[in-house]
Protein backbone atom coordinates (compact mmCIF):
# COMPACT_ATOMS: atom_id res chain seq x y z
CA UNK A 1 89.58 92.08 107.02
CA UNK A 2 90.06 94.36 104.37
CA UNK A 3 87.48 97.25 105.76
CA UNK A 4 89.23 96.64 109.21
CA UNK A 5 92.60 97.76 106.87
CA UNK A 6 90.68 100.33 105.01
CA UNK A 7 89.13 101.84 108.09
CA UNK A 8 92.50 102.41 109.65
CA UNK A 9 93.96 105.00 107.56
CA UNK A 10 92.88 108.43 108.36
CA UNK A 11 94.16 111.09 106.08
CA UNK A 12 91.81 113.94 106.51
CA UNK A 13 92.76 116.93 107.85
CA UNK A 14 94.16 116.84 111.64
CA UNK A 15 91.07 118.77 113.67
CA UNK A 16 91.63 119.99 117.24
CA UNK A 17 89.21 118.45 119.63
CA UNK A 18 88.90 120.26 122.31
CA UNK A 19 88.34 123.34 124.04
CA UNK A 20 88.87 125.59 127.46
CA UNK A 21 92.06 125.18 129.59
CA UNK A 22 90.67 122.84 131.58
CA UNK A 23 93.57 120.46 133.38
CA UNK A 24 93.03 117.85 131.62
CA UNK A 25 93.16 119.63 128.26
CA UNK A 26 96.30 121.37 129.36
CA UNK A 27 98.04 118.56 129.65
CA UNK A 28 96.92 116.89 126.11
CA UNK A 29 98.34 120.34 124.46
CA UNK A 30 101.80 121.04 123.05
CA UNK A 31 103.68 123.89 121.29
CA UNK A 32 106.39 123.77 119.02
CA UNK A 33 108.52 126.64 118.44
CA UNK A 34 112.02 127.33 116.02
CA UNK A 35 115.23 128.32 117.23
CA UNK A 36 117.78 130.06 114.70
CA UNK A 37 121.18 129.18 115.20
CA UNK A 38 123.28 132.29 116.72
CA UNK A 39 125.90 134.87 115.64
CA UNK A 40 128.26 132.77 117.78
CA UNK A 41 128.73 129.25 119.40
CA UNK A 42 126.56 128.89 121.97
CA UNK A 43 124.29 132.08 120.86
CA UNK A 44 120.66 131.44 119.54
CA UNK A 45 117.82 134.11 118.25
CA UNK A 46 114.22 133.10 118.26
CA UNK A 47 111.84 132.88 115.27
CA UNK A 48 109.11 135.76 116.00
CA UNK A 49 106.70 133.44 117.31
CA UNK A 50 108.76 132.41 119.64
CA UNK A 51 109.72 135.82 120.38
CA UNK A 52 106.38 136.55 121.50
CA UNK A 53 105.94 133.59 123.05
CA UNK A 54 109.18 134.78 125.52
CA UNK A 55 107.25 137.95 126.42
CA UNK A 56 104.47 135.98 127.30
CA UNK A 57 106.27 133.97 129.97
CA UNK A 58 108.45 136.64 131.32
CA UNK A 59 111.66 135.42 128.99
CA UNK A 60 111.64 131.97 131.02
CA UNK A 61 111.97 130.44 127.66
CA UNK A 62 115.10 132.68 126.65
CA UNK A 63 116.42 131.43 130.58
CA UNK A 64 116.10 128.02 129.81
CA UNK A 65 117.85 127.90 126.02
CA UNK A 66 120.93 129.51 127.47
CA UNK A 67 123.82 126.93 126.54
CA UNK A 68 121.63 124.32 125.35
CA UNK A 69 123.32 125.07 121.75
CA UNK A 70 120.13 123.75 119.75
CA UNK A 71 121.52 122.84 115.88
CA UNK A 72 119.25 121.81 113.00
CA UNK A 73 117.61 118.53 113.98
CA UNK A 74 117.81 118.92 117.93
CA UNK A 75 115.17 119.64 120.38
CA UNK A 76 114.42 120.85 123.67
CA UNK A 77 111.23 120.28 125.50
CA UNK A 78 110.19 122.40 128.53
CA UNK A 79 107.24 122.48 130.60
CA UNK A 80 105.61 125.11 133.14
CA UNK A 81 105.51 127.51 130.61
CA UNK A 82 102.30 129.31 130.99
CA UNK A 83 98.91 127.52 131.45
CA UNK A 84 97.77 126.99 127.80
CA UNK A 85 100.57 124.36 127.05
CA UNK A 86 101.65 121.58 128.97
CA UNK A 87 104.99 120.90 127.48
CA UNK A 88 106.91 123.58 124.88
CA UNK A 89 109.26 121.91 122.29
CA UNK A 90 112.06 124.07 120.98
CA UNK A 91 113.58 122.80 118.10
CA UNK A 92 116.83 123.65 116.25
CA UNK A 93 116.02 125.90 112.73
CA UNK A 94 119.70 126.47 111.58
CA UNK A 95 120.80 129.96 110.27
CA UNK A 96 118.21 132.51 109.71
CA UNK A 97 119.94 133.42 106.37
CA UNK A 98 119.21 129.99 104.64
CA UNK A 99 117.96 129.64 101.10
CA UNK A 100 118.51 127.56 98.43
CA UNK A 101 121.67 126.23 98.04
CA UNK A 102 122.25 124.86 94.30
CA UNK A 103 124.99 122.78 94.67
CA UNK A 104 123.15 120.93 97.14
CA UNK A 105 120.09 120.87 94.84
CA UNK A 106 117.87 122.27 97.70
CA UNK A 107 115.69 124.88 99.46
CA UNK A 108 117.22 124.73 102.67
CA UNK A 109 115.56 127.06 104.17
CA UNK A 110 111.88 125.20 103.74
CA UNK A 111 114.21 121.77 104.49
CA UNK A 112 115.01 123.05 108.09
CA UNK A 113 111.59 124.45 108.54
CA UNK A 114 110.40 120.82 107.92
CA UNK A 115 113.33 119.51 109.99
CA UNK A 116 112.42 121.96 113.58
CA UNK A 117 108.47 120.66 112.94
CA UNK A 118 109.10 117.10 112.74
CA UNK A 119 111.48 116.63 115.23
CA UNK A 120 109.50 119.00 117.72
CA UNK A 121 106.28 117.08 117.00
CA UNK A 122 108.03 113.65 117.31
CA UNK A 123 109.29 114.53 120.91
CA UNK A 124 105.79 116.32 122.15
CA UNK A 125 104.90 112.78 120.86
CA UNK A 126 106.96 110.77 122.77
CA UNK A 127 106.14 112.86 125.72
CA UNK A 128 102.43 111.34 125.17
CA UNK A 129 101.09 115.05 123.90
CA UNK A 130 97.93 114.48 121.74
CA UNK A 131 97.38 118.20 120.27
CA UNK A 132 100.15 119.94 118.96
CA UNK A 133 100.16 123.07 117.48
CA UNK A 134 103.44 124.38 115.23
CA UNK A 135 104.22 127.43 114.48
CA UNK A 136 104.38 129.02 110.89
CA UNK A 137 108.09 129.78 110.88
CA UNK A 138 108.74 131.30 107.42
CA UNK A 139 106.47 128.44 104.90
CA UNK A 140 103.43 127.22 106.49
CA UNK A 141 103.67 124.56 104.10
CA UNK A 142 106.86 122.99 104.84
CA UNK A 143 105.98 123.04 108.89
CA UNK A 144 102.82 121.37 107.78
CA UNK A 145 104.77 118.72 105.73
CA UNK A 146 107.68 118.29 108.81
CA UNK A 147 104.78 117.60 111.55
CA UNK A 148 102.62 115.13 109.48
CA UNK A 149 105.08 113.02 108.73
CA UNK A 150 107.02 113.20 111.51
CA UNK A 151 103.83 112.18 114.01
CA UNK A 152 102.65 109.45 111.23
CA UNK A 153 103.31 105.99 112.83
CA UNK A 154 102.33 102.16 111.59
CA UNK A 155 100.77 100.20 114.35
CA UNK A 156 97.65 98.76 113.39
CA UNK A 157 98.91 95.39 114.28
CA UNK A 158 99.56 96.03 117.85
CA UNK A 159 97.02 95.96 120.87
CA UNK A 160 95.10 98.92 121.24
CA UNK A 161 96.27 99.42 124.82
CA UNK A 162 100.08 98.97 123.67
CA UNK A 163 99.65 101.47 120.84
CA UNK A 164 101.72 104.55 121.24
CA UNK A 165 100.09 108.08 121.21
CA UNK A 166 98.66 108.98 117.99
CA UNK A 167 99.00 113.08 118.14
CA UNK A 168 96.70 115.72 115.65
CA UNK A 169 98.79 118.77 115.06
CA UNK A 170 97.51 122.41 113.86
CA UNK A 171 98.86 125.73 113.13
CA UNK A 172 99.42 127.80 115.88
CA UNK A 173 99.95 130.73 114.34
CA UNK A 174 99.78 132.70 111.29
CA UNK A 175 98.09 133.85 108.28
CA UNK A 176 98.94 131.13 105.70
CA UNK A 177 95.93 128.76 106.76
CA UNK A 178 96.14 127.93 102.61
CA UNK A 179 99.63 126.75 102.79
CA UNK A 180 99.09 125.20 105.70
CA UNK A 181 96.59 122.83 104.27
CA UNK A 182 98.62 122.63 100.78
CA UNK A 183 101.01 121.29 103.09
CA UNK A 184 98.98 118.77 104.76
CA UNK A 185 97.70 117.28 101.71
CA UNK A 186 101.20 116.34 99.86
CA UNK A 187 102.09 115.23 103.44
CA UNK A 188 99.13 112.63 104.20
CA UNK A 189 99.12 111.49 100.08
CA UNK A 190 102.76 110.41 101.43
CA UNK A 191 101.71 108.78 104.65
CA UNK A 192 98.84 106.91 102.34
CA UNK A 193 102.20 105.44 100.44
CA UNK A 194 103.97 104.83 103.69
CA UNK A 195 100.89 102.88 104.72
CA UNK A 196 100.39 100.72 101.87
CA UNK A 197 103.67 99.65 101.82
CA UNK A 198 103.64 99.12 105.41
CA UNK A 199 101.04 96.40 105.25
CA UNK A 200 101.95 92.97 105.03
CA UNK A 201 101.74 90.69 101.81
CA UNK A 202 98.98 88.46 103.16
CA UNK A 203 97.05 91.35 104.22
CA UNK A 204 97.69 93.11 100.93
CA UNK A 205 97.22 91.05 98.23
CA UNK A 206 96.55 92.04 94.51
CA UNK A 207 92.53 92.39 95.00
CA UNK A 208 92.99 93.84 98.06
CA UNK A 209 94.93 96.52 96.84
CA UNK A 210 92.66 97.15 94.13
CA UNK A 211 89.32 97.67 96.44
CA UNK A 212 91.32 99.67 98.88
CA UNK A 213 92.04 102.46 96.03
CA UNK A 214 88.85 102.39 95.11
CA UNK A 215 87.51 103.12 98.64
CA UNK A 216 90.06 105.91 98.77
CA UNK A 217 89.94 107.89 95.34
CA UNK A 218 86.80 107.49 94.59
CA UNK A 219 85.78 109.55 96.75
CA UNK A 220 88.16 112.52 95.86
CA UNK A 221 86.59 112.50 92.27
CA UNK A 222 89.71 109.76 90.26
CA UNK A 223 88.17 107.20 87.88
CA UNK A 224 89.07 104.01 89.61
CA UNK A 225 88.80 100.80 86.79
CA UNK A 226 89.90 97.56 88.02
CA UNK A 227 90.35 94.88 84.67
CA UNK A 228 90.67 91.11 85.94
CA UNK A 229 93.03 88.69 84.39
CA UNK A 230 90.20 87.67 81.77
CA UNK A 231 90.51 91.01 79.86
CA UNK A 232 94.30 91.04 80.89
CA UNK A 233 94.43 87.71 79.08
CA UNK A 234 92.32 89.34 76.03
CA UNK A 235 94.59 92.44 75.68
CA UNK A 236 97.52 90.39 75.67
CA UNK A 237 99.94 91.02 78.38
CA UNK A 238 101.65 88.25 78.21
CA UNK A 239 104.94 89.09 79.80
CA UNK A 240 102.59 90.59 82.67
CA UNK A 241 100.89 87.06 82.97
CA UNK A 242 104.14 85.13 82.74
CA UNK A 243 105.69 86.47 85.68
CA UNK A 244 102.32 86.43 87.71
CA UNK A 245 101.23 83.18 87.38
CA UNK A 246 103.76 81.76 90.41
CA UNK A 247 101.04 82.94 92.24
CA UNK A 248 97.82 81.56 93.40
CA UNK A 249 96.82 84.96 93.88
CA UNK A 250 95.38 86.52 90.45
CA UNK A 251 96.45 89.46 89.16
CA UNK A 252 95.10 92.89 88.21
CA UNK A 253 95.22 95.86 85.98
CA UNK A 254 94.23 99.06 87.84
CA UNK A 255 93.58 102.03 85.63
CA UNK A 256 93.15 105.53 87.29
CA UNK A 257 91.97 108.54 85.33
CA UNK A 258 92.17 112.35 87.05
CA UNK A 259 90.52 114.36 84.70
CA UNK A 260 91.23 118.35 85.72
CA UNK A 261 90.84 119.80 81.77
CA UNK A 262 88.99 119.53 78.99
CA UNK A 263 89.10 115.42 77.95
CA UNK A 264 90.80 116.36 74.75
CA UNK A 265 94.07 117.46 76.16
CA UNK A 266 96.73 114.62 76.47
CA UNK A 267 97.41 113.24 79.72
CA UNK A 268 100.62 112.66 81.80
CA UNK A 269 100.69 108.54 82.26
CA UNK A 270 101.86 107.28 85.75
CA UNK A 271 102.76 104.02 86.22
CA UNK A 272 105.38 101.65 88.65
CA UNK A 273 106.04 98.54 89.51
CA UNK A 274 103.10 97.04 91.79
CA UNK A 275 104.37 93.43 93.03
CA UNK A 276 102.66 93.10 96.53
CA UNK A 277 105.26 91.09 97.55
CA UNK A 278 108.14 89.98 95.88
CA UNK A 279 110.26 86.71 96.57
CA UNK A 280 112.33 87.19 93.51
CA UNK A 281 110.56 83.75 92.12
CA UNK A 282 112.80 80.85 91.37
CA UNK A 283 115.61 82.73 91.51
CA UNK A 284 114.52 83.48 95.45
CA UNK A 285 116.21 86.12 97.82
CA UNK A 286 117.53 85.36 100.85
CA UNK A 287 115.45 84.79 103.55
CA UNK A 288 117.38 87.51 105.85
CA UNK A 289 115.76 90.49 105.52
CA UNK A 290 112.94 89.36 102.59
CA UNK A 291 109.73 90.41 104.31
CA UNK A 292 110.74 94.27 103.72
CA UNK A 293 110.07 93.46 99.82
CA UNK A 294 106.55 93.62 100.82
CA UNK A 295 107.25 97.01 99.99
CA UNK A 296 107.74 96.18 96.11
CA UNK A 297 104.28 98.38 95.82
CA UNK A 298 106.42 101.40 96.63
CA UNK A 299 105.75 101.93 92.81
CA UNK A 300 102.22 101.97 93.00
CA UNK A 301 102.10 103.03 96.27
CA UNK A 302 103.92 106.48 95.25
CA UNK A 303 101.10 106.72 92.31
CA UNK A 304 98.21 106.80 94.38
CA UNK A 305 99.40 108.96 97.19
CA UNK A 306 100.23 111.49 94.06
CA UNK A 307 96.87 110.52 92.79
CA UNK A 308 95.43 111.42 96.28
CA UNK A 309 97.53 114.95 96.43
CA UNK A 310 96.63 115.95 92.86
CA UNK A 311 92.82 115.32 93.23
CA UNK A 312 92.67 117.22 96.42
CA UNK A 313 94.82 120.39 95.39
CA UNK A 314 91.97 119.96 92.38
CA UNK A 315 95.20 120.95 89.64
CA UNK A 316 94.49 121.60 85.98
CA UNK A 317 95.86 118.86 84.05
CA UNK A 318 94.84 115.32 83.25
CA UNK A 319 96.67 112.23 84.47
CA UNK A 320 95.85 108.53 83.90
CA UNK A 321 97.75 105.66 86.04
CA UNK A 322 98.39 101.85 85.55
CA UNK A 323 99.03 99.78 87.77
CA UNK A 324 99.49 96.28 87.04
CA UNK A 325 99.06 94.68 90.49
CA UNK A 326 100.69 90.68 91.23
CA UNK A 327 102.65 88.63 93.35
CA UNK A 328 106.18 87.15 91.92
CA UNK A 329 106.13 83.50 93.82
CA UNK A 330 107.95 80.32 93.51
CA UNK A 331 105.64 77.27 92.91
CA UNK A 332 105.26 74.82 89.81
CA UNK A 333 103.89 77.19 87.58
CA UNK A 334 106.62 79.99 88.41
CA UNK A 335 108.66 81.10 85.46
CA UNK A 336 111.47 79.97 84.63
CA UNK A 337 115.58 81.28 83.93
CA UNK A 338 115.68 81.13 80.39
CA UNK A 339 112.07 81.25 79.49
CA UNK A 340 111.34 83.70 76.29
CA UNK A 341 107.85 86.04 76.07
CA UNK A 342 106.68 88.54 73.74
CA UNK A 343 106.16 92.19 75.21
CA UNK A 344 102.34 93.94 73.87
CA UNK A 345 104.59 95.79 71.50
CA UNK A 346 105.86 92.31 69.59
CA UNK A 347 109.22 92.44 70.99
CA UNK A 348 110.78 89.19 72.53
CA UNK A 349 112.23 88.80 75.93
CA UNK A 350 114.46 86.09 77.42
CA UNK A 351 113.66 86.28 80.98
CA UNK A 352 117.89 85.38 82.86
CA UNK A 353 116.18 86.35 86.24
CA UNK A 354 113.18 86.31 87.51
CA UNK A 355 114.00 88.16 90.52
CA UNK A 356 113.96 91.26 87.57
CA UNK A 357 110.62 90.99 87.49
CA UNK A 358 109.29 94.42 87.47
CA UNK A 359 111.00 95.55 84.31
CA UNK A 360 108.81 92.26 82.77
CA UNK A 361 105.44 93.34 83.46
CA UNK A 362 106.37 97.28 83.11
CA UNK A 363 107.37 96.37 79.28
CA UNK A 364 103.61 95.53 78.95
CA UNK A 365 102.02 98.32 81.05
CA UNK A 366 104.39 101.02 79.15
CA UNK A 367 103.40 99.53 75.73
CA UNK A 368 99.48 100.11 76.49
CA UNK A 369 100.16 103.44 77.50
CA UNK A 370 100.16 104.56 73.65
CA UNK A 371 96.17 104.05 73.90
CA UNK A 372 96.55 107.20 75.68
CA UNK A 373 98.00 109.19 73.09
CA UNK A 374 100.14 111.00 76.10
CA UNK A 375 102.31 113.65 76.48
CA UNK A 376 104.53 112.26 79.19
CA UNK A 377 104.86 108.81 80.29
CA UNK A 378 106.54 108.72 84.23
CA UNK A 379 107.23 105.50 85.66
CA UNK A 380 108.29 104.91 89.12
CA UNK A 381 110.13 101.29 91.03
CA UNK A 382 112.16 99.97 93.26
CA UNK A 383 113.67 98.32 89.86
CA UNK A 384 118.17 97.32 91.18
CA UNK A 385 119.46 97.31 94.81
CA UNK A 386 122.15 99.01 92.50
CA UNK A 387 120.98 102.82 92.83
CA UNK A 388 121.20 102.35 96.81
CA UNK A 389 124.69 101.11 97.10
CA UNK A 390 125.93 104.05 94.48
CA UNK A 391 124.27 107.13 95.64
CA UNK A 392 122.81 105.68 99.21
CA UNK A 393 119.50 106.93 100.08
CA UNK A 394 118.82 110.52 99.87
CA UNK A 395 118.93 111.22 95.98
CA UNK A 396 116.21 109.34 93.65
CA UNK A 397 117.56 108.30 90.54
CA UNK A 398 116.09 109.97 87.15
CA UNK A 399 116.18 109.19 84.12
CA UNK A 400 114.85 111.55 81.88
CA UNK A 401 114.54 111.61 77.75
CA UNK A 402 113.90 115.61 78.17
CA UNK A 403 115.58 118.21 79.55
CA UNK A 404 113.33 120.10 80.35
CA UNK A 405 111.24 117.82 82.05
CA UNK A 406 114.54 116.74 84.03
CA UNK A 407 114.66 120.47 85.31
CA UNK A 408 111.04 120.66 86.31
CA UNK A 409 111.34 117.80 88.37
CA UNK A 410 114.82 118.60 90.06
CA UNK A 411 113.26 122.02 90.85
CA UNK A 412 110.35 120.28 92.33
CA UNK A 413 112.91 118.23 94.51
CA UNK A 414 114.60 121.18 95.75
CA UNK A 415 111.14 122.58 97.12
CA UNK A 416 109.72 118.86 98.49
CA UNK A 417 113.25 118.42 99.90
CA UNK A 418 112.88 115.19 98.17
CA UNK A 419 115.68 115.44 95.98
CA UNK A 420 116.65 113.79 92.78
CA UNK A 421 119.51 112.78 90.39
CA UNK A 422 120.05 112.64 87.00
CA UNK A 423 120.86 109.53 85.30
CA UNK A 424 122.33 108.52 81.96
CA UNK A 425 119.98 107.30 79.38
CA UNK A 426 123.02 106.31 77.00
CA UNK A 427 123.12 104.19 74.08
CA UNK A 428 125.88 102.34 75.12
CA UNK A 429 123.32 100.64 78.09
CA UNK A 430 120.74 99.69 75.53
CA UNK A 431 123.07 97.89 73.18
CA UNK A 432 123.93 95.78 76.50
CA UNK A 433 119.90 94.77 76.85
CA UNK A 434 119.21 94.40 72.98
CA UNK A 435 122.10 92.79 71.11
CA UNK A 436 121.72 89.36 71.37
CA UNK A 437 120.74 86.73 69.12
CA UNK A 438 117.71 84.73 69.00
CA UNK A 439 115.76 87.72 71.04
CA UNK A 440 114.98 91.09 71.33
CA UNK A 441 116.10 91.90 74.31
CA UNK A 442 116.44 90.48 78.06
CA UNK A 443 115.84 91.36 81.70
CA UNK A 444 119.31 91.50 82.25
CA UNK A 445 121.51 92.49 80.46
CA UNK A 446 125.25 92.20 79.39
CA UNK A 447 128.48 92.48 81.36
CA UNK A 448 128.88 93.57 84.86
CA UNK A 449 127.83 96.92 86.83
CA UNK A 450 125.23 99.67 85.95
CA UNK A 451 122.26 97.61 86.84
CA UNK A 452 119.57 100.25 87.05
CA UNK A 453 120.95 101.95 84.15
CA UNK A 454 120.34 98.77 82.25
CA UNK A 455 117.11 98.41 83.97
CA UNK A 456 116.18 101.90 82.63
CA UNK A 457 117.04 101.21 78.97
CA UNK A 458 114.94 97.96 78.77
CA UNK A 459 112.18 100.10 79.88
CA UNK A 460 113.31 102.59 77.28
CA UNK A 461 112.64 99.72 74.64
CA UNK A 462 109.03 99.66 74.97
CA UNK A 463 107.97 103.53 75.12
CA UNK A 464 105.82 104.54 72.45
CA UNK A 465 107.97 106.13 69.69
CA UNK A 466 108.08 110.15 69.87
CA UNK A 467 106.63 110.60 73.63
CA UNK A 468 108.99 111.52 76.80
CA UNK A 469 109.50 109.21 79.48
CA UNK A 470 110.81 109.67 83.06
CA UNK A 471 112.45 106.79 84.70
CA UNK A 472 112.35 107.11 88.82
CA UNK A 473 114.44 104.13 90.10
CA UNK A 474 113.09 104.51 94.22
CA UNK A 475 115.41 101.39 95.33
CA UNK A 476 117.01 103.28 98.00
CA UNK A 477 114.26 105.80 98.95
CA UNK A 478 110.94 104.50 98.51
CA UNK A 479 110.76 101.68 100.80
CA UNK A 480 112.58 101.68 105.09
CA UNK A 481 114.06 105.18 106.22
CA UNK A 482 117.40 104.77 107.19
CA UNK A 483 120.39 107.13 106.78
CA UNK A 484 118.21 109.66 104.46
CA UNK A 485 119.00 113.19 106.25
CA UNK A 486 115.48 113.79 107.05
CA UNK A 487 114.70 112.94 110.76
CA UNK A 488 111.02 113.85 110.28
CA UNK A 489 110.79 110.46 108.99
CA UNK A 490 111.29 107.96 111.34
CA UNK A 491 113.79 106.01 111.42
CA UNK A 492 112.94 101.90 110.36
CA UNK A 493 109.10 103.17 109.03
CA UNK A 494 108.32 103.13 105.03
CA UNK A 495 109.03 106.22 103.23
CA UNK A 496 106.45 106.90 100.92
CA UNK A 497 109.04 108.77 99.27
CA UNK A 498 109.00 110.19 96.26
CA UNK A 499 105.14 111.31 96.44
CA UNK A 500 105.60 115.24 97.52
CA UNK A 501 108.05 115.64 94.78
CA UNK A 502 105.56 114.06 92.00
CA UNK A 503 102.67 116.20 93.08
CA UNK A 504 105.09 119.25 92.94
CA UNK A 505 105.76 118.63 89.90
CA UNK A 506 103.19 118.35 88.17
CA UNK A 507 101.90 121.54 90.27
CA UNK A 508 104.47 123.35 88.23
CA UNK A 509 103.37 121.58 84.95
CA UNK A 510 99.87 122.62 85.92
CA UNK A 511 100.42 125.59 87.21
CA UNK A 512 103.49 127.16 86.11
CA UNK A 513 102.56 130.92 86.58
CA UNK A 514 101.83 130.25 90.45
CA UNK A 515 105.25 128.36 91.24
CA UNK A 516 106.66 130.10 94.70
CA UNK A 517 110.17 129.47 95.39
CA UNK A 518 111.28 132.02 98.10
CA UNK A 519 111.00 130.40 101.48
């Protein structure tokens, strides 16, 4: 079972696989091609490529846009256009004078580049088209990003011969091939997430998990150490243990190490909340809707797609991981409301919910990070329901002990198009998790509202003094795509979100002499 899972993701580069013009070929190719919005209503102007494209079919193309009034995240598909392509998609590129726009916190000029590719590939796609080639538009990347993930698709589960068309895409044009691939790579380390937390819980348990990202980073050159609950036991991760043990299924410590410098440098620690599935415990969620928590990985899922991206684009820095990998399950050995355990770091914590969970193990996984010695410590979850209700789901929440690191990482969601918002790390929320009496601290907190700000400053609590930490609270974008502005994803699938705006950023850590920003 689990090689028939592991075989099943592909994430090397899309290859074309044919050749000629042969009938049959024709008819498995398809074009996309942009389509700036006009001086006018109702006027349009193609991108260059398409341009040329016109001249080689007589302006037909030109013909057959007039009054279609083609917008940012619309598309037109044609066919009988020339004998290379069986079907031509025209998509919508919005105004040719986009850039970034700071109030929005985005680069929308490489945002509707990603927007015409997507939603051109999805409906060669749907139109059963196998090959697709995109044009460059203006950033080879972002078409590259656009297309990949809007052709990716979870149906591994379904009958071969009621399986819907799984299409490669290319560059049709253009000079950037090295953009092109950079592209590519952030954009299949995020379908790797969107996979993993596609899978279901029995099918993904903790052991599982842990031999699939071996078989995958391995192989890219990441340290992959996988500590059972023996040495968990003997390292004493108690609150870790406590809210595993509902489980019959054991739990695991997974440590990755991407070493890109000299081993004497600090690294950047990863970690996020890696509960397989997640029934809340005794405190159980409703049953409506609860099989979508099998995407309580999203944490962990998010680290090794940025694992996958980093080791690939080979970047100069080191970065360990930990993952601390479990099922939170109601049985007789399930936690209980009320129960008290002490955190790696000696503090005490009353456990008032046991749906909370995630914050509980983190406290332990954060704490070990000091063996590191690191520089940054960046943890990722899907911690409150809280963030999703506030903000809704385009913006992830950050919380951020630095400034600058808070800038590096909103520029890096202006360029992913994976945006982020900042978050308050105030005292006033970690008085409401730490003064009580009789313990430390708790999972909850005190009085009503600001959930994943509370969730954030228990986290906060168990940081090794004198090192940064990044909160990311994914609760409304790392798990189903709905209502996010970004119709290359499709709509009901796992997001994998936010593992393009990760690997950016610590590209511009990395690398901060090569950061491009013009579109």
């Amino acid at each position: 079972m689990l090689r028939r899972i592991t075989n099943r993701l592909r994430i090397d580069r899309p290859r074309v696989r044919y050749s000629g013009t042969s009938c049959t070929a024709q008819k498995q190719k398809g074009l996309v091609l942009g389509v700036y919005d006009g001086c006018c209503p109702g006027e349009f102007k193609l991108s260059p490529t398409a341009a040329k494209f016109d001249e080689c079919v007589s302006g037909r193309l030109t013909e057959l846009l007039k009054g279609t009034k083609l917008k940012s995240g619309k598309v037109q598909v044609f066919g009988n256009l020339g004998d290379e392509f069986y079907l031509v998609a025209a998509a919508g590129l919005g105004p040719e004078s986009a850039t970034t726009n700071q109030a929005e916190g985005l680069d929308e000029c490489k945002e509707y580049i990603r927007i015409a590719a997507g939603v051109g590939a999805q409906a060669l796609q749907d139109q059963t088209i196998t090959n697709i080639f995109v044009e460059e538009f203006t950033n080879a990347e972002s078409a590259a990003e656009g297309a990949a993930l809007g052709v990716w698709r979870y149906q591994d589960w379904k009958a071969k011969e009621q399986q819907l068309t799984a299409s490669a895409i290319d560059l049709y044009t253009g000079n950037d091939r090295e953009g092109w691939n950079r592209g590519l790579v952030k954009a299949e380390a995020q379908n790797m997430a969107r996979e993993l937390e596609e899978v279901p819980g029995n099918l993904m348990t903790p052991s599982i998990f842990a031999r699939f990202v071996q078989e995958h980073l391995c192989p890219c050159g990441v340290t992959v150490e996988t500590k059972d609950k023996d040495w968990i036991e003997r390292h004493h991760f108690h609150a870790f243990l406590t809210m595993a043990k509902g489980s019959c299924e054991p739990p695991v410590l997974i440590e990755l190490r991407y070493c890109g410098v000299q081993s004497n440098e600090k690294p950047i620690v990863l970690s996020g909340k890696a509960a397989t599935f997640d029934t809340g415990g005794l405190c159980l969620k409703a049953c409506k809707g609860m099989s979508v928590h099998r995407a309580d990985i999203a944490g962990a899922a998010v680290t090794v797609g940025t694992f996958r991206a980093i080791a690939r684009m080979r970047l100069p820095l080191n970065v360990t991981a930990l993952l601390a990998v479990y099922e939170n399950m109601p049985s007789g050995m399930s936690v209980k409301p009320g129960d008290v355990v002490m955190a790696r770091n000696g503090k005490t914590i009353r456990i008032e919910d046991t749906d909370n969970d995630g914050r509980v193990v983190l406290a332990d996984v954060l704490s070990y990070s000091s063996v590191y010695q690191p520089c940054l410590v960046i943890n990722m979850g899907t911690s409150n329901p809280g963030l999703l209700t506030s903000l809704g789901a385009p913006p992830n929440g950050v919380f951020s002990t630095s400034d600058i690191i808070w800038w590096e990482m909103h520029r890096a969601g202006m360029y992913t198009g994976d945006r982020v918002w900042r978050l308050p790390f105030w005292k006033f929320f970690r008085s409401r998790v730490t003064n009580f009496v009789g313990v430390d601290t708790t999972n909850v907190g005190r009085g009503p509202g600001g959930y994943p700000c509370l969730a954030a400053a228990f986290l906060l609590e168990f940081i090794p003094p004198c090192i940064d930490f990044v909160n990311i609270d994914i609760s409304g974008t790392g798990t189903v795509n709905v209502h996010t502005g970004m119709p290359y994803l499709r709509k009901q699938s796992m997001s994998g979100r936010p593992v393009r705006t990760i690997a950016q950023f610590l590209y511009q850590i990395a690398c901060p002499h090569e950061y491009i920003h013009d579109c």
